[in-house]
PDB file of N, CA and C in Angstrom:
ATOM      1  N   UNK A   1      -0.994   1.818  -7.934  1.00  0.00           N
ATOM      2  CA  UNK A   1       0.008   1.329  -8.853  1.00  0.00           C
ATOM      3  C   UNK A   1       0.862   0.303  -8.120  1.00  0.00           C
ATOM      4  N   UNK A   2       1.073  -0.841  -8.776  1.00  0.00           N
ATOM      5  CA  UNK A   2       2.273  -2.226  -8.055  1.00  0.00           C
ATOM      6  C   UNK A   2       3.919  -1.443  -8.221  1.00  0.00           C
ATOM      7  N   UNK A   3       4.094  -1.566  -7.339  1.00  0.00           N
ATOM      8  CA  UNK A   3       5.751  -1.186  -7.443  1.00  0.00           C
ATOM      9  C   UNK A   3       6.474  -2.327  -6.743  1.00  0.00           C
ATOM     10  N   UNK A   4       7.650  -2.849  -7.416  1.00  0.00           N
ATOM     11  CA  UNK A   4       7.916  -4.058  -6.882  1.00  0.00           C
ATOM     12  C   UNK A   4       9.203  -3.757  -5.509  1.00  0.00           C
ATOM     13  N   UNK A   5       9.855  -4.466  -5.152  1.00  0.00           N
ATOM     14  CA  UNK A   5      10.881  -4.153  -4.167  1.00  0.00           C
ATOM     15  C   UNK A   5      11.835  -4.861  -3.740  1.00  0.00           C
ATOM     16  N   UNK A   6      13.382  -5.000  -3.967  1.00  0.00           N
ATOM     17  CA  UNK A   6      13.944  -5.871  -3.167  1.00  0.00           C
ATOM     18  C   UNK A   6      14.070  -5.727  -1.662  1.00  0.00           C
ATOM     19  N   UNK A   7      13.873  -6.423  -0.853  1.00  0.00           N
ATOM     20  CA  UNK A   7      14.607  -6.005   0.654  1.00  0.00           C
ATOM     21  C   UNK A   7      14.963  -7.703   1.137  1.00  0.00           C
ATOM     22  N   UNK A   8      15.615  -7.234   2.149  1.00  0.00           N
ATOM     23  CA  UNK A   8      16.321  -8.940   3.136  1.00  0.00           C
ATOM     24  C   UNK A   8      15.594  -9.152   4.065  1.00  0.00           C
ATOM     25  N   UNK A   9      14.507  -7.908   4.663  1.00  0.00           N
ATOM     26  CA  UNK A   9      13.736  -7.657   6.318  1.00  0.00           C
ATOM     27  C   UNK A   9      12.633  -7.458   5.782  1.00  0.00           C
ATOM     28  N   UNK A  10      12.087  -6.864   4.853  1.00  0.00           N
ATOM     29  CA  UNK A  10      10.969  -6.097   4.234  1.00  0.00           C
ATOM     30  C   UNK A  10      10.397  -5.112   4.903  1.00  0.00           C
ATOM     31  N   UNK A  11      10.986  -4.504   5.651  1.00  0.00           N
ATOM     32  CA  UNK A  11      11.009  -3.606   6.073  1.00  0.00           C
ATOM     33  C   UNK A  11      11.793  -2.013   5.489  1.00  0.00           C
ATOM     34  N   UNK A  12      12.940  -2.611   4.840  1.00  0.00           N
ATOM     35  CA  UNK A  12      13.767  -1.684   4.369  1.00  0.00           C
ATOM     36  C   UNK A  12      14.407  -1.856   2.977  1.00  0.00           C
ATOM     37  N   UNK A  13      14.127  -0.829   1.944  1.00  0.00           N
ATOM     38  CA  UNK A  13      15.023  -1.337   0.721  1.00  0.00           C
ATOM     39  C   UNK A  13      16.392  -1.398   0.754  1.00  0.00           C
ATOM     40  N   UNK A  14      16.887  -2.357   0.696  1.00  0.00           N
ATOM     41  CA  UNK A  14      18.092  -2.736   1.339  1.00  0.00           C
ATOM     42  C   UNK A  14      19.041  -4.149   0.603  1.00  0.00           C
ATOM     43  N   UNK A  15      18.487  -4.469  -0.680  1.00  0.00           N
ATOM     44  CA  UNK A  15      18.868  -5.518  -1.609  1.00  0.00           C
ATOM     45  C   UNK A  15      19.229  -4.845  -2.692  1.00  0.00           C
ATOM     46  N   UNK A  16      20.773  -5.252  -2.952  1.00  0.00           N
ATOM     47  CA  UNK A  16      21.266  -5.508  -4.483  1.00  0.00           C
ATOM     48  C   UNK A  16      19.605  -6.225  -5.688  1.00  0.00           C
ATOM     49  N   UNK A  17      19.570  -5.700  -6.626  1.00  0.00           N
ATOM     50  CA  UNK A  17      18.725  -6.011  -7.646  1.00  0.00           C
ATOM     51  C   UNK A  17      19.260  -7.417  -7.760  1.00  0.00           C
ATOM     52  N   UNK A  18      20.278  -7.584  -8.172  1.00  0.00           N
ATOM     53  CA  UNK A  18      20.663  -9.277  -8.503  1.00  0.00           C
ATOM     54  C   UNK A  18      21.068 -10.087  -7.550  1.00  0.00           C
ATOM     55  N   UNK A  19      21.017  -9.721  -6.011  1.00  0.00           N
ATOM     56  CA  UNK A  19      21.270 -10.655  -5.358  1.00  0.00           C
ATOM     57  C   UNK A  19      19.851 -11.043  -4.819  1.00  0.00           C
ATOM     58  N   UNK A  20      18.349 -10.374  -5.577  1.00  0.00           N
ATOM     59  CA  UNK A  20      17.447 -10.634  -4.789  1.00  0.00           C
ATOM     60  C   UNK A  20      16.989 -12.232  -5.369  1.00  0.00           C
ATOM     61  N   UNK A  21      16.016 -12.840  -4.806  1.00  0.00           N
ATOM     62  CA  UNK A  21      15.773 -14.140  -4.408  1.00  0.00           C
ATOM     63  C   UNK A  21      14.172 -14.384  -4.418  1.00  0.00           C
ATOM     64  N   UNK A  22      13.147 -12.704  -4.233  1.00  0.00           N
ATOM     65  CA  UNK A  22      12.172 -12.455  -4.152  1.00  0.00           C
ATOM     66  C   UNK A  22      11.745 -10.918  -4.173  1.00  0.00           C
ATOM     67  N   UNK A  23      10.936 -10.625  -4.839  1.00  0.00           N
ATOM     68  CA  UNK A  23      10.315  -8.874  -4.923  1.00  0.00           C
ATOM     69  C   UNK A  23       9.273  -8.934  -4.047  1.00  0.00           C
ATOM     70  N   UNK A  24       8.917  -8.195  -2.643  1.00  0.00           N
ATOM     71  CA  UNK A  24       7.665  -7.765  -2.512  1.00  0.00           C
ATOM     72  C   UNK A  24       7.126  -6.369  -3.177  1.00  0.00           C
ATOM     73  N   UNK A  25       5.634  -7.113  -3.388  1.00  0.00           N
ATOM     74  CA  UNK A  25       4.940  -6.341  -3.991  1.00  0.00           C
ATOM     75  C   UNK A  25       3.753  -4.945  -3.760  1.00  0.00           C
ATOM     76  N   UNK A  26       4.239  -3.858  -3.816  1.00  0.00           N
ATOM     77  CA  UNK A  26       3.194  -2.843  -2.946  1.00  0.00           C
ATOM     78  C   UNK A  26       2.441  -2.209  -4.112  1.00  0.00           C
ATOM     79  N   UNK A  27       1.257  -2.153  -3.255  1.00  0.00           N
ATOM     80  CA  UNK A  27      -0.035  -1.007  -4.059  1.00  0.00           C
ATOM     81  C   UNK A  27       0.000   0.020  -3.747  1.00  0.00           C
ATOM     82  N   UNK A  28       0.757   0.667  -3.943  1.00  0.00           N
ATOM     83  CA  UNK A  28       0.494   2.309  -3.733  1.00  0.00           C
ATOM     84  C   UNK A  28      -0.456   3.132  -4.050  1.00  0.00           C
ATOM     85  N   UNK A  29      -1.298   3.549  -3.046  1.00  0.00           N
ATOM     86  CA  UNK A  29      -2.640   3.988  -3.718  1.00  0.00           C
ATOM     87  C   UNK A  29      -3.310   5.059  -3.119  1.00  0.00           C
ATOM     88  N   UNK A  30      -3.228   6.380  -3.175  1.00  0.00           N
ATOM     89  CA  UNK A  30      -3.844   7.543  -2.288  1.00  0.00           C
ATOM     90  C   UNK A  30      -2.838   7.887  -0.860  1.00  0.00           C
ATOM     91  N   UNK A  31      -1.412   7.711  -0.700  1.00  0.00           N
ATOM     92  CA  UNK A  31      -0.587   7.851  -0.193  1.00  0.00           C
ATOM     93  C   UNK A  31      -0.494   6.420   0.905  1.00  0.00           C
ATOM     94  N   UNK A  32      -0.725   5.664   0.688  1.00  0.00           N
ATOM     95  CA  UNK A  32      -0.625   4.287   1.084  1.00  0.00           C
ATOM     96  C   UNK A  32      -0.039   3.118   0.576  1.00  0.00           C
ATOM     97  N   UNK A  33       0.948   2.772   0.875  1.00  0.00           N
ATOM     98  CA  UNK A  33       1.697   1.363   0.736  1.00  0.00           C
ATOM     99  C   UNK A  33       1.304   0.117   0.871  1.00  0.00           C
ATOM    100  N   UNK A  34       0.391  -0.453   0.295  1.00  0.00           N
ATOM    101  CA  UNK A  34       0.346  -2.151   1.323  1.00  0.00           C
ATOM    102  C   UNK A  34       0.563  -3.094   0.458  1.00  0.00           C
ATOM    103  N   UNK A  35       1.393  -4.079   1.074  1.00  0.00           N
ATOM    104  CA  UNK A  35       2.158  -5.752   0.667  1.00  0.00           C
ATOM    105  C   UNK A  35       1.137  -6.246  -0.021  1.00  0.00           C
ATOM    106  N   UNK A  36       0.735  -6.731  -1.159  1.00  0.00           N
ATOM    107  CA  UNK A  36       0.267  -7.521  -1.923  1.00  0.00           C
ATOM    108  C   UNK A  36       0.374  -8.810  -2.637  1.00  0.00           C
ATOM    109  N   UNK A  37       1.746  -8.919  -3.156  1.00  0.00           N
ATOM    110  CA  UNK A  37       2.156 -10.435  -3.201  1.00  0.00           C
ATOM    111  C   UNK A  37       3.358 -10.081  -2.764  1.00  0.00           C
ATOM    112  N   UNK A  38       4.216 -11.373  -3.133  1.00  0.00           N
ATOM    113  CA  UNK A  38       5.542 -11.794  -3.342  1.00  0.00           C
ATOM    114  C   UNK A  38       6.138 -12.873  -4.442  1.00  0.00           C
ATOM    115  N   UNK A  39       7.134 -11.980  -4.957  1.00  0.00           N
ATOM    116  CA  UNK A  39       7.253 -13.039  -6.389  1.00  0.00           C
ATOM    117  C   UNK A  39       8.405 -13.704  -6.113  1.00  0.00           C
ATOM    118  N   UNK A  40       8.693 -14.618  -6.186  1.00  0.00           N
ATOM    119  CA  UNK A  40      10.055 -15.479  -5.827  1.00  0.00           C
ATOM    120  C   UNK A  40      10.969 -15.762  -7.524  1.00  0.00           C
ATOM    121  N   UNK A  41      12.225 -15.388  -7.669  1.00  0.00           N
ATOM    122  CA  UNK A  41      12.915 -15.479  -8.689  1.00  0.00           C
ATOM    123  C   UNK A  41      14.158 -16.115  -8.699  1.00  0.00           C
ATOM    124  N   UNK A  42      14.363 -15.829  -9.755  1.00  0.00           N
ATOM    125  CA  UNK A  42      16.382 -16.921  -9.597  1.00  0.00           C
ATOM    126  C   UNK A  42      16.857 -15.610  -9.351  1.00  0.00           C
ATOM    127  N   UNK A  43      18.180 -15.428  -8.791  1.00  0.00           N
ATOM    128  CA  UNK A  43      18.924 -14.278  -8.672  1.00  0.00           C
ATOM    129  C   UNK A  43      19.600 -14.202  -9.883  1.00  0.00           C
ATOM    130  N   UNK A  44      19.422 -12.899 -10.055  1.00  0.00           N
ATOM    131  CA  UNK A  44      19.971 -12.090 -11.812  1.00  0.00           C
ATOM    132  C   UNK A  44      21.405 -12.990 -11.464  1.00  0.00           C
ATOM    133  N   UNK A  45      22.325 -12.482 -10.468  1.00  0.00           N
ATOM    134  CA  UNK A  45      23.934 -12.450 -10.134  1.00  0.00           C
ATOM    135  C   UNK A  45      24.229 -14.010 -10.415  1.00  0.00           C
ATOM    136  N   UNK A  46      23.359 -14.682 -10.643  1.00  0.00           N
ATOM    137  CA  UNK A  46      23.924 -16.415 -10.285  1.00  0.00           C
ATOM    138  C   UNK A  46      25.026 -16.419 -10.874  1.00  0.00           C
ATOM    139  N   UNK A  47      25.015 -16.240 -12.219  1.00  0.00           N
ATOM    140  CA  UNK A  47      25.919 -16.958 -13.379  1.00  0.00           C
ATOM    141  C   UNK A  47      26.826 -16.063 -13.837  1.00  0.00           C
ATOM    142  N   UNK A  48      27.459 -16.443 -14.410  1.00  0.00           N
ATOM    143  CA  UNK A  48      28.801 -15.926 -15.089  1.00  0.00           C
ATOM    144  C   UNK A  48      28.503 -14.494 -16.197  1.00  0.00           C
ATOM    145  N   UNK A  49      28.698 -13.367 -15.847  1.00  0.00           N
ATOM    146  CA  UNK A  49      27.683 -12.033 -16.693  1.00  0.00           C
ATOM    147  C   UNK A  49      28.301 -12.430 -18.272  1.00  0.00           C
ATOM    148  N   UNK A  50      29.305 -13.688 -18.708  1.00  0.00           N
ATOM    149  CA  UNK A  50      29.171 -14.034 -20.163  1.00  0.00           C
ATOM    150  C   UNK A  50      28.359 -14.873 -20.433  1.00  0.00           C
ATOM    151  N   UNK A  51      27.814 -15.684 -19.022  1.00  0.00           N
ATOM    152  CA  UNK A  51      26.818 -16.419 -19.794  1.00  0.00           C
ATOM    153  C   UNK A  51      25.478 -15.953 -20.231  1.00  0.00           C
ATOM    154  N   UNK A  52      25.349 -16.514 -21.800  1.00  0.00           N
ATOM    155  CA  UNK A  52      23.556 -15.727 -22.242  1.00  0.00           C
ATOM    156  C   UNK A  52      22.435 -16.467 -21.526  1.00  0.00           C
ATOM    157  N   UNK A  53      22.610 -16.922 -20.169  1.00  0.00           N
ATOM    158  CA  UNK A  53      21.292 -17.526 -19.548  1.00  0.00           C
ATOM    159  C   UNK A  53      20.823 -16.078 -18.556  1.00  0.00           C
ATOM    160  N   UNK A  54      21.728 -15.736 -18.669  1.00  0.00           N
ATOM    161  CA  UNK A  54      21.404 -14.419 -17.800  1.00  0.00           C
ATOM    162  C   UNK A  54      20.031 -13.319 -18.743  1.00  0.00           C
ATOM    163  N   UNK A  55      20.517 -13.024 -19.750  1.00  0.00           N
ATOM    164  CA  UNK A  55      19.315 -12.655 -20.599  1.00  0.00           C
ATOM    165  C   UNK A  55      17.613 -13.526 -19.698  1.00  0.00           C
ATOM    166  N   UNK A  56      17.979 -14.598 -20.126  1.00  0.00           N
ATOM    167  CA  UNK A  56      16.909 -15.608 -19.850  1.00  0.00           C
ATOM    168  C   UNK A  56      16.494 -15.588 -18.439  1.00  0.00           C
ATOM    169  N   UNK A  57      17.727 -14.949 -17.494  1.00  0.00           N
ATOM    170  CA  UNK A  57      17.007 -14.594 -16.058  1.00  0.00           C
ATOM    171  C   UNK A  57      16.516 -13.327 -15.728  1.00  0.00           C
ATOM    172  N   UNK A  58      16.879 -12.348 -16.260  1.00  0.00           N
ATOM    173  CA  UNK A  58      16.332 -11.242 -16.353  1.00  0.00           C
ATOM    174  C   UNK A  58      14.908 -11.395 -16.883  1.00  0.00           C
ATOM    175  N   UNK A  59      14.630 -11.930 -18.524  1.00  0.00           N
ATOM    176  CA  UNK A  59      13.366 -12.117 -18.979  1.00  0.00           C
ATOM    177  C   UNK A  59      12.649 -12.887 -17.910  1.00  0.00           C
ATOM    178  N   UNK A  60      12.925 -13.657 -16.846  1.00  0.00           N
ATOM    179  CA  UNK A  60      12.011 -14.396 -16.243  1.00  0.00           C
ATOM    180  C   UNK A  60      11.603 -13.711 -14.996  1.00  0.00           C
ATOM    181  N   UNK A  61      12.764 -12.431 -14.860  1.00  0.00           N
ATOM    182  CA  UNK A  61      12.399 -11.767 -13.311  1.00  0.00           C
ATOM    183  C   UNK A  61      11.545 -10.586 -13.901  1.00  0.00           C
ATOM    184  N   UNK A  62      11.637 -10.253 -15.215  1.00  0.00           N
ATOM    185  CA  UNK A  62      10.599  -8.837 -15.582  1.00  0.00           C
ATOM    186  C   UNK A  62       8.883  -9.576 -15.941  1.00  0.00           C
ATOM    187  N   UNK A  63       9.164 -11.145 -15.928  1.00  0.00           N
ATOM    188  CA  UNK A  63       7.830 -11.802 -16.079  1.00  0.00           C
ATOM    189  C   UNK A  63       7.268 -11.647 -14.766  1.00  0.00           C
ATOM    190  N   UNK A  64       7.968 -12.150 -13.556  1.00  0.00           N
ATOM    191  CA  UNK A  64       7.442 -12.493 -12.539  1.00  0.00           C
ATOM    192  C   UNK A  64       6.944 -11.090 -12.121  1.00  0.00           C
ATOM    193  N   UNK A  65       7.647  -9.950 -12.164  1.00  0.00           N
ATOM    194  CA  UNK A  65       6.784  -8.562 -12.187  1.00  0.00           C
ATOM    195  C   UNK A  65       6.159  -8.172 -12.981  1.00  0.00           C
ATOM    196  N   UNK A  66       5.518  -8.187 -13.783  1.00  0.00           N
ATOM    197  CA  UNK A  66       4.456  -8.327 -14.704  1.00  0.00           C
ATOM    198  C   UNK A  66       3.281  -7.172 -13.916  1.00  0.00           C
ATOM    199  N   UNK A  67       3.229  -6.192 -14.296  1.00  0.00           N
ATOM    200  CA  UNK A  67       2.172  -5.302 -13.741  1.00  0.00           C
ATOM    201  C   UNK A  67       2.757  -4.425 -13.550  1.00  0.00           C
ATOM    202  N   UNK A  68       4.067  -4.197 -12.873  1.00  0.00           N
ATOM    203  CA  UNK A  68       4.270  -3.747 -12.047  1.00  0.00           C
ATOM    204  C   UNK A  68       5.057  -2.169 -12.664  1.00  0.00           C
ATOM    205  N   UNK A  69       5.315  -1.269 -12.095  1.00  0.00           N
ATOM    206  CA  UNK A  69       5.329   0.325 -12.919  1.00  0.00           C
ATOM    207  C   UNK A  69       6.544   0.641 -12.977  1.00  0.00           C
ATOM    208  N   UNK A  70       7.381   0.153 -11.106  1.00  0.00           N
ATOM    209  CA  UNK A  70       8.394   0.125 -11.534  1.00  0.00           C
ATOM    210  C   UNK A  70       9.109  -1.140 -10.231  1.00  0.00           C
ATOM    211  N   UNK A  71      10.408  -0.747 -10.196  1.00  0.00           N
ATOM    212  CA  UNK A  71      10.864  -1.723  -9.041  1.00  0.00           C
ATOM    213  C   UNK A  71      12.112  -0.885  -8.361  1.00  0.00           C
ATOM    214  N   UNK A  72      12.428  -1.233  -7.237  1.00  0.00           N
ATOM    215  CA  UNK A  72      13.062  -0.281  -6.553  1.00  0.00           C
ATOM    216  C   UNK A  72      13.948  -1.196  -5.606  1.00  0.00           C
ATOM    217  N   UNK A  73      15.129  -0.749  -5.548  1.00  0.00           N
ATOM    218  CA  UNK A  73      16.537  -1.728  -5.059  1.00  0.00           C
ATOM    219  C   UNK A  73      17.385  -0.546  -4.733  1.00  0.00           C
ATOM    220  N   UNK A  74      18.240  -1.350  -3.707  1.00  0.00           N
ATOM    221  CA  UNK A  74      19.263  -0.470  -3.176  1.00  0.00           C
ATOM    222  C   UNK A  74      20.308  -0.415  -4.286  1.00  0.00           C
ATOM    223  N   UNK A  75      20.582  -1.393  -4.804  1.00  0.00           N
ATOM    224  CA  UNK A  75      21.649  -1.440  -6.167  1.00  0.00           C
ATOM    225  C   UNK A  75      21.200  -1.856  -7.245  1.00  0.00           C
ATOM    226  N   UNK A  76      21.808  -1.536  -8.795  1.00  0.00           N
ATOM    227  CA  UNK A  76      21.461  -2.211  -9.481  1.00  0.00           C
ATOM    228  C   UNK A  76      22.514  -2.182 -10.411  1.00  0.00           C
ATOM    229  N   UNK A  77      22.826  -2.167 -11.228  1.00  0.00           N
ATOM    230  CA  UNK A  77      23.470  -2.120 -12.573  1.00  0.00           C
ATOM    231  C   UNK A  77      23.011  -1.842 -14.090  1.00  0.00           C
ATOM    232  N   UNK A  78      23.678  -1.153 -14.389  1.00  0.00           N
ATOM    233  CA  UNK A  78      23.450  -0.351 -15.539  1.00  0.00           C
ATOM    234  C   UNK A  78      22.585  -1.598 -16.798  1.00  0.00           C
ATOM    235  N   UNK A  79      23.401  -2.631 -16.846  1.00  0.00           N
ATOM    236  CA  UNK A  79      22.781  -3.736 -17.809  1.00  0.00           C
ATOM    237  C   UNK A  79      21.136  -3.812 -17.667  1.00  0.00           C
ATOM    238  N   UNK A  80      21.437  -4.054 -16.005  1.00  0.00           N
ATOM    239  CA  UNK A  80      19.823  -4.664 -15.987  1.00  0.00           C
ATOM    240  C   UNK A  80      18.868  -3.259 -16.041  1.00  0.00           C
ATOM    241  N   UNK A  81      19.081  -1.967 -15.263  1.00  0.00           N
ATOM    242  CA  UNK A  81      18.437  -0.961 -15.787  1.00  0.00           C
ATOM    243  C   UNK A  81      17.827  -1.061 -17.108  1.00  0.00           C
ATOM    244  N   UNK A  82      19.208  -0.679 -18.097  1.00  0.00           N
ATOM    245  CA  UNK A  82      18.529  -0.622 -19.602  1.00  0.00           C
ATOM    246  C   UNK A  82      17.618  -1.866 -19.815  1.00  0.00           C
ATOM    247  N   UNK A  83      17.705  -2.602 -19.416  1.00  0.00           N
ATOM    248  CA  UNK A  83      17.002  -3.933 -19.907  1.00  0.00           C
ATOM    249  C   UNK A  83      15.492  -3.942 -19.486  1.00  0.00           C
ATOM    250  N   UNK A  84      15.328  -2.968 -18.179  1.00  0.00           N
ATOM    251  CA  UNK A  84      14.327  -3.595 -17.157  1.00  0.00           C
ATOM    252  C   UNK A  84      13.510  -2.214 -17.672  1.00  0.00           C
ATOM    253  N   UNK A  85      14.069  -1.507 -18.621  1.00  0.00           N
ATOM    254  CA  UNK A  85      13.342   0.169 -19.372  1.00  0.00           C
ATOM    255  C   UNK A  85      12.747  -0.291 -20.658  1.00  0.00           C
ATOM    256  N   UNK A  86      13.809  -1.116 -21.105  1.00  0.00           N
ATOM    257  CA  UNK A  86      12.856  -2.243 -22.242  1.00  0.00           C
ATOM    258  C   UNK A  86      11.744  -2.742 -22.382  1.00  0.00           C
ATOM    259  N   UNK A  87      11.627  -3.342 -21.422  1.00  0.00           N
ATOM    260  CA  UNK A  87      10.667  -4.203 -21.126  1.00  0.00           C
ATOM    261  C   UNK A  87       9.582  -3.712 -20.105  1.00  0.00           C
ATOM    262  N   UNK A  88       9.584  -2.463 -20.023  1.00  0.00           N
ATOM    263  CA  UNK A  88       8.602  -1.450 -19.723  1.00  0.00           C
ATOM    264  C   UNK A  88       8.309  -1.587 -18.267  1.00  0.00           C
ATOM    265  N   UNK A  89       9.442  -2.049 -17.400  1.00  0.00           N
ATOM    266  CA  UNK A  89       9.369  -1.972 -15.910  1.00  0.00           C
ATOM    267  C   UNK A  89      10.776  -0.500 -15.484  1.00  0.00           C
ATOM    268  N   UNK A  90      10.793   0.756 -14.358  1.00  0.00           N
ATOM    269  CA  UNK A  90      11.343   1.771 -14.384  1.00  0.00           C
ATOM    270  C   UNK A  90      11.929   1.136 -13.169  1.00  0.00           C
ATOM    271  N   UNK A  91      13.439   1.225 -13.526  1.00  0.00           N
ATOM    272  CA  UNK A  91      14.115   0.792 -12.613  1.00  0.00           C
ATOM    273  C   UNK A  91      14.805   1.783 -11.624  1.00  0.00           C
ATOM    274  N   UNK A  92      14.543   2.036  -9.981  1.00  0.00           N
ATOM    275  CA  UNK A  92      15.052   2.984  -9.148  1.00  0.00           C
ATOM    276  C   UNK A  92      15.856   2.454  -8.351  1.00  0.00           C
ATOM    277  N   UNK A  93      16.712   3.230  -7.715  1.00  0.00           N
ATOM    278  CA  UNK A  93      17.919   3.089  -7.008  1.00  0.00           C
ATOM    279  C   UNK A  93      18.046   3.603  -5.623  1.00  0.00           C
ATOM    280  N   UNK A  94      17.601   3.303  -5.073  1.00  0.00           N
ATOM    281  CA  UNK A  94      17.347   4.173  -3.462  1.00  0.00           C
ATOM    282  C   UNK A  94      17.267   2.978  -1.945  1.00  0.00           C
ATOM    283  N   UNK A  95      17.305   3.704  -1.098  1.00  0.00           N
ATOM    284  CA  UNK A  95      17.164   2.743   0.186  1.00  0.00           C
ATOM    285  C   UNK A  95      16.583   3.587   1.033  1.00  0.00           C
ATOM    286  N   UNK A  96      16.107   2.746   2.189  1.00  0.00           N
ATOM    287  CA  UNK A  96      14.927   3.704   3.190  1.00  0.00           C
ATOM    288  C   UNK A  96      13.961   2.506   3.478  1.00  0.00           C
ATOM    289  N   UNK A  97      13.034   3.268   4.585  1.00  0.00           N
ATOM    290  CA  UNK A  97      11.916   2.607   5.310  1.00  0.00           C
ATOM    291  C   UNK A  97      10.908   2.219   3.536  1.00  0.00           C
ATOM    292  N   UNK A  98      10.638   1.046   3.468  1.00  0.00           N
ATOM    293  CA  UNK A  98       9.778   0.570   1.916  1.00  0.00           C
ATOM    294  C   UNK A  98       8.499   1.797   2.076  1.00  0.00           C
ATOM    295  N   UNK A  99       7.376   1.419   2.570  1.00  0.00           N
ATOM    296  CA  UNK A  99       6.566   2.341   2.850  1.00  0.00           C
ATOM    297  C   UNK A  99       5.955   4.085   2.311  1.00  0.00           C
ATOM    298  N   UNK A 100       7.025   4.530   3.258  1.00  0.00           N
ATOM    299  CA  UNK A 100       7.498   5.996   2.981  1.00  0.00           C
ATOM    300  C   UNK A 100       7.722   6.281   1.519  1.00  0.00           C
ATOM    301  N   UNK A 101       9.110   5.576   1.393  1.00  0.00           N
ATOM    302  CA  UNK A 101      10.149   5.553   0.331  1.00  0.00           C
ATOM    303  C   UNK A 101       8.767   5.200  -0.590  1.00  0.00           C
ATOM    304  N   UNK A 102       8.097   4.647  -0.919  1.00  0.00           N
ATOM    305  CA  UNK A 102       7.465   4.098  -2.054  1.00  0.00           C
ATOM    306  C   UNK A 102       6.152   5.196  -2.118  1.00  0.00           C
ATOM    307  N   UNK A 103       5.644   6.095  -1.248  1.00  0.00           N
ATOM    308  CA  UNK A 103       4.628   7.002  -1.365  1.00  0.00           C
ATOM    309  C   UNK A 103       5.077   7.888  -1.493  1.00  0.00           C
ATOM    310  N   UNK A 104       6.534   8.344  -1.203  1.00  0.00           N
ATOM    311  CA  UNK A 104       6.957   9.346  -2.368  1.00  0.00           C
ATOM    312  C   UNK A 104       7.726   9.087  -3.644  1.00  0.00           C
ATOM    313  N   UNK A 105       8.128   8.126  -3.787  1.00  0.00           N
ATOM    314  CA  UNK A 105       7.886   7.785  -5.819  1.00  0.00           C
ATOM    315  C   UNK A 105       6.843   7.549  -5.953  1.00  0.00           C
ATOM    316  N   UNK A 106       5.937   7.358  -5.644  1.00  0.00           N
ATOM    317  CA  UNK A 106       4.653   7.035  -6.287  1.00  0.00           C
ATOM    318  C   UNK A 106       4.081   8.592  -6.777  1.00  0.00           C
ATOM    319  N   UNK A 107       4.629   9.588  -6.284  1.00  0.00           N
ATOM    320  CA  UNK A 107       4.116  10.909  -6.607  1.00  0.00           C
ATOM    321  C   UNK A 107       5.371  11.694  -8.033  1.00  0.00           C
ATOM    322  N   UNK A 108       6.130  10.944  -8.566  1.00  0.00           N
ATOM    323  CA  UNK A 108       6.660  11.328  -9.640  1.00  0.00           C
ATOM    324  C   UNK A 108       6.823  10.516 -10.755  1.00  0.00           C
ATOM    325  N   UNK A 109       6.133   8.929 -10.657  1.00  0.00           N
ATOM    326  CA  UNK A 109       5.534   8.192 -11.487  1.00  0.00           C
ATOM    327  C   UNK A 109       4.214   8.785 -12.050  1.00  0.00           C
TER     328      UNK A 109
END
């Protein structure tokens, strides 16, 4: 299963959801993690949370994950949660070694 990820090192989930810039992408598959792409995005946070382009950045960051089951960030916010449950990506909230951290959600997905 693709689970997407913010981090700053990629080593560690360790990115705000809207300050990310890029998701790496892991296959979790038989208790194994490995990097598969990387999607590069606008950051959710750019703009003003009255402006409605933000809608339009969200829709373009749940495109660029496209596959993917769920996505996993050290922070996020309630807006983009509900939004990112919409649009049929499961948004988690946690930090830790990516790896690890992602082969055990992968066992309650």
């Amino acid at each position: 299963m693709l689970i997407a990820v913010a981090s700053k090192d990629g080593r560690e989930i360790n990115q705000h959801f809207g300050h990310a810039e890029r998701f790496l992408i892991y296959d979790v598959v038989d208790g194994d993690a490995k990097l598969v792409d990387e999607k590069k995005v606008e950051r959710y946070c750019s703009f003003d949370p009255e402006n409605p382009l933000r809608g339009n950045l969200l829709q373009g960051i749940a495109e660029a994950l496209d596959g993917c089951r769920a996505v996993v960030t050290a922070q996020m916010g309630e807006h983009p949660k509900s939004e990112l449950e919409k649009l049929g990506v499961e948004p988690f909230v946690t930090n830790g070694p990516i790896k690890s951290t992602l082969v055990e959600l992968a066992k309650i997905l």
